[in-house]
Protein backbone atom coordinates (compact mmCIF):
# COMPACT_ATOMS: atom_id res chain seq x y z
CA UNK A 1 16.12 12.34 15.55
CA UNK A 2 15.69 15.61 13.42
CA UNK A 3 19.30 15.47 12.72
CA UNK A 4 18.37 12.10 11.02
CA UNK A 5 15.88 12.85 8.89
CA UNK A 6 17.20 16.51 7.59
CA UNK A 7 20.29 14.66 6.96
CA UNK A 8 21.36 15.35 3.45
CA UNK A 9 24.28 13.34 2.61
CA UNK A 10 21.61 10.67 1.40
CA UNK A 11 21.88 11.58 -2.42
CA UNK A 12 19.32 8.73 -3.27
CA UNK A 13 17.30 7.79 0.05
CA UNK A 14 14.94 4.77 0.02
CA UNK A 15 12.59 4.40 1.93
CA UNK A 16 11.58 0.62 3.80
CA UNK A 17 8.67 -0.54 5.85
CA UNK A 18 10.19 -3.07 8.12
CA UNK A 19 7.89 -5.06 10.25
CA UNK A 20 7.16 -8.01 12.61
CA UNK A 21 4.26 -9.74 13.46
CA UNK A 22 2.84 -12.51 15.53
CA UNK A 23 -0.03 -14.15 16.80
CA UNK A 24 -2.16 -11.33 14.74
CA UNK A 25 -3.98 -10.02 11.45
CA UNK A 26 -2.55 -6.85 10.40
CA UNK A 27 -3.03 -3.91 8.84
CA UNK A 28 -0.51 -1.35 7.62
CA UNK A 29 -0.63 1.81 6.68
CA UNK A 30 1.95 4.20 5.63
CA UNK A 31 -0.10 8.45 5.18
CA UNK A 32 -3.25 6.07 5.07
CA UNK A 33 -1.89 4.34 2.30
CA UNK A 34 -2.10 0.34 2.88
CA UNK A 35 1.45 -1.26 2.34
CA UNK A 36 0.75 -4.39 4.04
CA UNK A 37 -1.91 -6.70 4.58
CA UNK A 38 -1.56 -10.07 7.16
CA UNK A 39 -4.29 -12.61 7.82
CA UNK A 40 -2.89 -15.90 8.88
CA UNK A 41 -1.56 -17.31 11.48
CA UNK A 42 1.98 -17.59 13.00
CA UNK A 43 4.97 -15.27 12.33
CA UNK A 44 6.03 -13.03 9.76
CA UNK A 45 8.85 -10.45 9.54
CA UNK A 46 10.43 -8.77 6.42
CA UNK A 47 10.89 -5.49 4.56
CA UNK A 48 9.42 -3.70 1.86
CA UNK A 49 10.28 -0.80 0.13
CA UNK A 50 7.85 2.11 0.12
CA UNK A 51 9.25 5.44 -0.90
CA UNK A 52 5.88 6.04 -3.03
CA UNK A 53 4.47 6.62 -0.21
CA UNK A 54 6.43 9.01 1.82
CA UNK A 55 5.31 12.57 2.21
CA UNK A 56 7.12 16.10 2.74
CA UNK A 57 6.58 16.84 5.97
CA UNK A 58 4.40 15.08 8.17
CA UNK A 59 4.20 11.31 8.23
CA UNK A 60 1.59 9.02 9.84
CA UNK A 61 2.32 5.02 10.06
CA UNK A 62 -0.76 3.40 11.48
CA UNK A 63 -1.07 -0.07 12.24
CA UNK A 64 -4.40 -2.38 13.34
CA UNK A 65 -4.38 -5.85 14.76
CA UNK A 66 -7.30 -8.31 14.47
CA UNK A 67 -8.21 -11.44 15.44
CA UNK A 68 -8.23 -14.29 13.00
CA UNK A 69 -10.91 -16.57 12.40
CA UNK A 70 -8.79 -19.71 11.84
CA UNK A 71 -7.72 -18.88 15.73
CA UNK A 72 -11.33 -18.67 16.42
CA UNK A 73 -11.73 -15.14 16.59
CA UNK A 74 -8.99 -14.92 19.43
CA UNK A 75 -5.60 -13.24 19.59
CA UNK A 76 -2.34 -15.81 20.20
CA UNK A 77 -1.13 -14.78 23.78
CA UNK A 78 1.74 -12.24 23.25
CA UNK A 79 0.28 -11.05 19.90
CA UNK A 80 2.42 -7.81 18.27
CA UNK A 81 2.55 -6.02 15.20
CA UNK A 82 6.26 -4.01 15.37
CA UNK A 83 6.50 -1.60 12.06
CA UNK A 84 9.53 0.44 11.79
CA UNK A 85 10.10 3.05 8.78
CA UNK A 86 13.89 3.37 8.35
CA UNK A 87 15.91 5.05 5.47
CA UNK A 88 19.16 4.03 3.60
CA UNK A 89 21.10 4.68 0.55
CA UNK A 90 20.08 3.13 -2.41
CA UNK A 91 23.47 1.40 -3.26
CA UNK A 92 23.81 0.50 0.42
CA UNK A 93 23.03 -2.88 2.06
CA UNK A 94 20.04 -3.28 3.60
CA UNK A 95 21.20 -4.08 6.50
CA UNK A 96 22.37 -0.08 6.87
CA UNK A 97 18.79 0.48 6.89
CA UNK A 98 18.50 3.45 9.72
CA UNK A 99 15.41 3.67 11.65
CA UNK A 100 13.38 7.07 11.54
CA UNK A 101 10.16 5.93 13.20
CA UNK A 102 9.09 3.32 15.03
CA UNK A 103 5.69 1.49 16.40
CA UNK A 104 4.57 -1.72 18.46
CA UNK A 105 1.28 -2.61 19.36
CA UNK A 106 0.51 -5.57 21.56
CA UNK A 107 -3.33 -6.02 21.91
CA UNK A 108 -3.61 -8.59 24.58
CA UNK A 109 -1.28 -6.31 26.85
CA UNK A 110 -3.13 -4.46 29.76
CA UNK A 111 -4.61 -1.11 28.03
CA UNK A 112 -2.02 0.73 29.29
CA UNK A 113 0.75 -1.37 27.84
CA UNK A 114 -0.33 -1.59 24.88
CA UNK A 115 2.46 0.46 23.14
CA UNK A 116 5.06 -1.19 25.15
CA UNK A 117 8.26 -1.43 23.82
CA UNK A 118 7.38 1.42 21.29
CA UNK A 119 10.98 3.14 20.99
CA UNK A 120 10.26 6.61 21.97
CA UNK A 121 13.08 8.33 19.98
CA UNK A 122 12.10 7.20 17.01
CA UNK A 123 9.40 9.45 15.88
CA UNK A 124 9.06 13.51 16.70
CA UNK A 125 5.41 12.27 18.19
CA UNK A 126 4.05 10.12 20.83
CA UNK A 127 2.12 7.21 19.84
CA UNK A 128 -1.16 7.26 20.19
CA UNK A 129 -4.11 4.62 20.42
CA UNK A 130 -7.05 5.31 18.35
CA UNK A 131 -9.01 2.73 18.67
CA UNK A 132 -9.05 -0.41 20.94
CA UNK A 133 -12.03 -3.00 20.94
CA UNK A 134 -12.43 -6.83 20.64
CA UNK A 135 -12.58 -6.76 17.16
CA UNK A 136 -9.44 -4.78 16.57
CA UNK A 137 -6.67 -2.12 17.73
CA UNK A 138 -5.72 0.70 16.05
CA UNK A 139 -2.56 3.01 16.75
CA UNK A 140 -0.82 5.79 15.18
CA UNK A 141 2.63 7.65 15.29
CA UNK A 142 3.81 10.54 13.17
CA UNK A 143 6.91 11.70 12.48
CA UNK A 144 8.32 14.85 10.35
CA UNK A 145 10.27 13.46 6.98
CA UNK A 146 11.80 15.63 4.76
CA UNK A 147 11.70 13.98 1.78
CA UNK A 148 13.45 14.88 -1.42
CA UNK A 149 10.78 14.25 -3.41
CA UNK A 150 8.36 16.32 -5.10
CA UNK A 151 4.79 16.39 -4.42
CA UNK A 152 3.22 13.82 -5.96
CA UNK A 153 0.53 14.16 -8.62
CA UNK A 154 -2.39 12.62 -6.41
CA UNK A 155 -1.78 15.49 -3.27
CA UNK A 156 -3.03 17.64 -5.72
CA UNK A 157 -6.01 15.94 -6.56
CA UNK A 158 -9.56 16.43 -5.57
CA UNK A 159 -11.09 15.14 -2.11
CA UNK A 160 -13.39 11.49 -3.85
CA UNK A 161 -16.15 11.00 -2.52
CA UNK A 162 -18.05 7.55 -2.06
CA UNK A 163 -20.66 7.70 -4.54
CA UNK A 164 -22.06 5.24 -7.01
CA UNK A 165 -21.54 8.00 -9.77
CA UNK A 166 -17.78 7.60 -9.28
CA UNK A 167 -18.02 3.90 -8.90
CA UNK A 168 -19.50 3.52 -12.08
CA UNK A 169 -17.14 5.57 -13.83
CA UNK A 170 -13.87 4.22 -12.13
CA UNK A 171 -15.40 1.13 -13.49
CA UNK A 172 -15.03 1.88 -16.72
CA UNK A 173 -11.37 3.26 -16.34
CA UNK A 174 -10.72 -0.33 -15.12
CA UNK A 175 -12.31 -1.82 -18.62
CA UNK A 176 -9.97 0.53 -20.46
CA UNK A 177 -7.12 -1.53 -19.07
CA UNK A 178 -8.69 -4.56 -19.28
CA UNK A 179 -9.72 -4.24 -23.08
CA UNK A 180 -5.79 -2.99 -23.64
CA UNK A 181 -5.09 -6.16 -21.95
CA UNK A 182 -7.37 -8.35 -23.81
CA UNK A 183 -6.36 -7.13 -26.57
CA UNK A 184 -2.74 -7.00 -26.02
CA UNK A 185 -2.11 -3.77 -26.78
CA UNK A 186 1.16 -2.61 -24.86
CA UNK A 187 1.24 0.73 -26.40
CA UNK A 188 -2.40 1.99 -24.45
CA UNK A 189 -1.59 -0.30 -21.49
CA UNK A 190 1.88 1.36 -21.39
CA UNK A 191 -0.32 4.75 -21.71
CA UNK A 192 -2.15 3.77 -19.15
CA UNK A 193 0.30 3.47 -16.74
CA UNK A 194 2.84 6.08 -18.12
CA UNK A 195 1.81 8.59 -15.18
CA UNK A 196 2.71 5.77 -12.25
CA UNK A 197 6.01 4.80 -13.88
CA UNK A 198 6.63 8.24 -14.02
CA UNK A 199 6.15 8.46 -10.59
CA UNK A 200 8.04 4.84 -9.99
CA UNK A 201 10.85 6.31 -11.65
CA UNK A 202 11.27 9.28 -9.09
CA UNK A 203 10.77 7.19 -6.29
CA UNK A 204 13.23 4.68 -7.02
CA UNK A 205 15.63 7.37 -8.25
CA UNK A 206 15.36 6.29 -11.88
CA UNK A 207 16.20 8.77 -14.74
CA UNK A 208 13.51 7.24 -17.10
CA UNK A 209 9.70 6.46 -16.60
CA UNK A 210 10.60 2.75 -18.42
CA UNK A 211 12.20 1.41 -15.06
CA UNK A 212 8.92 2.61 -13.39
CA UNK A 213 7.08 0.16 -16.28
CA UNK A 214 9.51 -2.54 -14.89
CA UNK A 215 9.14 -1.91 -11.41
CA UNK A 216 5.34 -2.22 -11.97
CA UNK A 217 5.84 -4.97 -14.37
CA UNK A 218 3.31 -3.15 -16.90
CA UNK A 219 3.49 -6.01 -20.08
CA UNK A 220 2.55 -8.55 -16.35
CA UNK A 221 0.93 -11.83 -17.69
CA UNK A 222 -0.34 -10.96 -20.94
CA UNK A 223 2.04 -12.72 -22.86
CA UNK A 224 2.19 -15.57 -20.76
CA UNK A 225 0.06 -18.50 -21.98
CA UNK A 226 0.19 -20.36 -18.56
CA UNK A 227 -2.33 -17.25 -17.72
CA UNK A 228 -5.75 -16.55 -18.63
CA UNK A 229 -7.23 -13.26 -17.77
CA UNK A 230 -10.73 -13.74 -16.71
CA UNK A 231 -13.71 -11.44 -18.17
CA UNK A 232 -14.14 -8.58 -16.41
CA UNK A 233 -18.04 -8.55 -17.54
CA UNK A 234 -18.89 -11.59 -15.73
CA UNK A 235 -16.79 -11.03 -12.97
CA UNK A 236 -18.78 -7.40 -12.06
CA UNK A 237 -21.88 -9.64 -12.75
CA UNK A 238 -20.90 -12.41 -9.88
CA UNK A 239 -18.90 -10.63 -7.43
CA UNK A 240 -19.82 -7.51 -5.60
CA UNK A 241 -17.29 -4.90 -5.26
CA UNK A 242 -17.14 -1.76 -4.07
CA UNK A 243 -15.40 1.98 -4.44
CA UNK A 244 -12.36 2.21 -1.69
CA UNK A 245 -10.93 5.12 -0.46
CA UNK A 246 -7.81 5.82 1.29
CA UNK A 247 -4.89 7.54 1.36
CA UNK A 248 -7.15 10.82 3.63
CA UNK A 249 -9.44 10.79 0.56
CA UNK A 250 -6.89 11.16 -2.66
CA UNK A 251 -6.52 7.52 -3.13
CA UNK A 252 -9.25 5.00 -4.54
CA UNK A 253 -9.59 2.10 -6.33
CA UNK A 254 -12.04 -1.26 -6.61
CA UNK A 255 -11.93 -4.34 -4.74
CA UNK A 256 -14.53 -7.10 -3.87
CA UNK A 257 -16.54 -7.33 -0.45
CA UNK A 258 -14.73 -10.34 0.14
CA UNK A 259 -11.21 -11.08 -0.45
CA UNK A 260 -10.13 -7.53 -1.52
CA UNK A 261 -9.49 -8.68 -5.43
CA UNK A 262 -10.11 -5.96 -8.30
CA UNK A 263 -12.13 -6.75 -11.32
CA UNK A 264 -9.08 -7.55 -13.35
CA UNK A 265 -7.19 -10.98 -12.74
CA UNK A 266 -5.55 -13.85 -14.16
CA UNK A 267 -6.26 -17.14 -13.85
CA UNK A 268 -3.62 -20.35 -14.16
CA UNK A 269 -5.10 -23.01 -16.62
CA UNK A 270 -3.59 -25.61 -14.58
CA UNK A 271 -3.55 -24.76 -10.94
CA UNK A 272 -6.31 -22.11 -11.09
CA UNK A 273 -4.47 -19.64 -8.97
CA UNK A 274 -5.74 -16.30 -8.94
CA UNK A 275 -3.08 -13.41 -9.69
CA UNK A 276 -5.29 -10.07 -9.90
CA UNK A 277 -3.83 -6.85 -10.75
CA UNK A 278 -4.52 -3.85 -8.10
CA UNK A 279 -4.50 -0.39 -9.15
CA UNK A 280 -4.19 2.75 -7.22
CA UNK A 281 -6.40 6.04 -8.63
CA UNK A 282 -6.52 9.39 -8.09
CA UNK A 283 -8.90 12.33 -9.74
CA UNK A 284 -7.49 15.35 -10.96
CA UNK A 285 -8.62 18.80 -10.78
CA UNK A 286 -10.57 18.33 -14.07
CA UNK A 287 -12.41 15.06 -12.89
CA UNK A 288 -10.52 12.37 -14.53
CA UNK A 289 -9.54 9.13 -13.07
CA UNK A 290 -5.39 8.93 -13.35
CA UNK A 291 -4.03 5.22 -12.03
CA UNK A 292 -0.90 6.52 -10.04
CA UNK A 293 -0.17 2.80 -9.05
């Protein structure tokens, strides 16, 4: 498996979550970073790229099950979540997607069983089980991935720490880019976001930061006049949200108690579907917030 992933005749690797799931919610996560969030019923299976979120070195992919409430709080019989990290080249198909770690759960299998089917040569560790209760199951494999990246800006940044004096002023990074928005002003929304197309732009193997813009679709809705973008004001006045934290403490941003929407959304004038924007945050050595996503 080492052979795999030190295997340099990938000029431009990308990275893909693949995954399957049934019977289950889930919960991804890819160095504590969420990539992908499930909670309804039946089956689901497809990829997603996620080189953003690969690391030098050490890798985690963690994934929790939960029972839904539609099911009535219960598990379907044979429930799973399979996640697989593989690696390609970025002109190949996807289908030469080649698998460099790999992870099942199945949390109404026995206790012991409940990595079966867990391919054991994908991934330089064992999987482990980290948590396993009615209310959920959590497991975890690691695998070494040397990635050609460089480090990215938020492993450098400081430890955050969940207090109301850095909710409050995340808050008002997100009504920066909300007035930009309001006001459409694509040259500070585009300012705004410069340092995670920059970062886009590596990932993807991308010369220039504007393809990151693209792949983040920067300009979004703002144009659109099917869209209305709801006031953030009144939205932190009826809603209670909180400060998250992820990615081992480098990662925040702001989402609701409730259904995990930031403070900055659209809103169709005809259907009223909801299309909210979610930012990633880091803080750098000098204290300031920097979206990197």
């Amino acid at each position: 498996m080492n052979a795999v992933l030190a295997d340099t005749s990938y000029k431009q690797p990308i990275f893909s979550l693949e995954f399957n799931i049934y019977g289950t919610g889930a919960e991804i996560r890819l160095n504590d970073i969420p990539v992908y969030y499930h909670d309804t019923e039946g089956q689901t299976s497809s990829q997603k790229p996620v080189p953003e979120s690969i690391v030098n070195g050490e890798n985690s992919l963690t994934v929790r099950s939960f029972p839904l409430e539609e099911n009535g709080n219960k598990y379907q019989q044979g429930a799973y979540i399979e996640a697989i990290i593989s690696i390609r080249e970025k002109s190949a198909p996807l289908n030469e997607n080649k698998t460099i770690l790999h992870l099942k759960l199945n949390p109404t299998n026995a206790e012991n069983k409940l990595l079966e089917n867990t391919l054991a040569e994908y991934g330089d560790k064992k999987a482990m089980i980290l948590d396993h209760n009615k209310k959920q199951t959590t497991a975890e494999r690691r695998t070494n991935i040397k990635s050609p990246f460089p480090g990215w800006a938020w492993q450098d940044g400081q430890i955050i720490e969940n207090t109301k004096e850095n909710f409050i002023s995340l808050i008002e990074v997100y009504r920066e880019i909300w007035n930009a928005l309001n006001d459409n002003d694509i040259n500070e929304l585009r300012a705004l976001y410069d340092p995670a197309a920059q970062e886009f732009s590596i990932a993807y193997h991308y010369k220039d930061k504007k393809h990151g813009h693209r792949i983040m679709n920067t300009d979004g809705l703002m144009k659109d006049d099917e869209w209305d973008l709801a006031d953030i004001n009144k939205l932190l006045a009826r809603m209670a949200f909180h400060l998250n934290i992820y990615a081992n403490g480098k990662l925040a941003n702001i989402i609701d108690d409730k259904h995990r929407k930031s403070p900055i959304l659209y809103i169709q004038k005809k259907s009223q579907n909801i299309s909210f924007n979610k930012f990633d945050f880091y803080k750098n050595k000098a204290g300031k917030w920097i979206m990197i996503r």
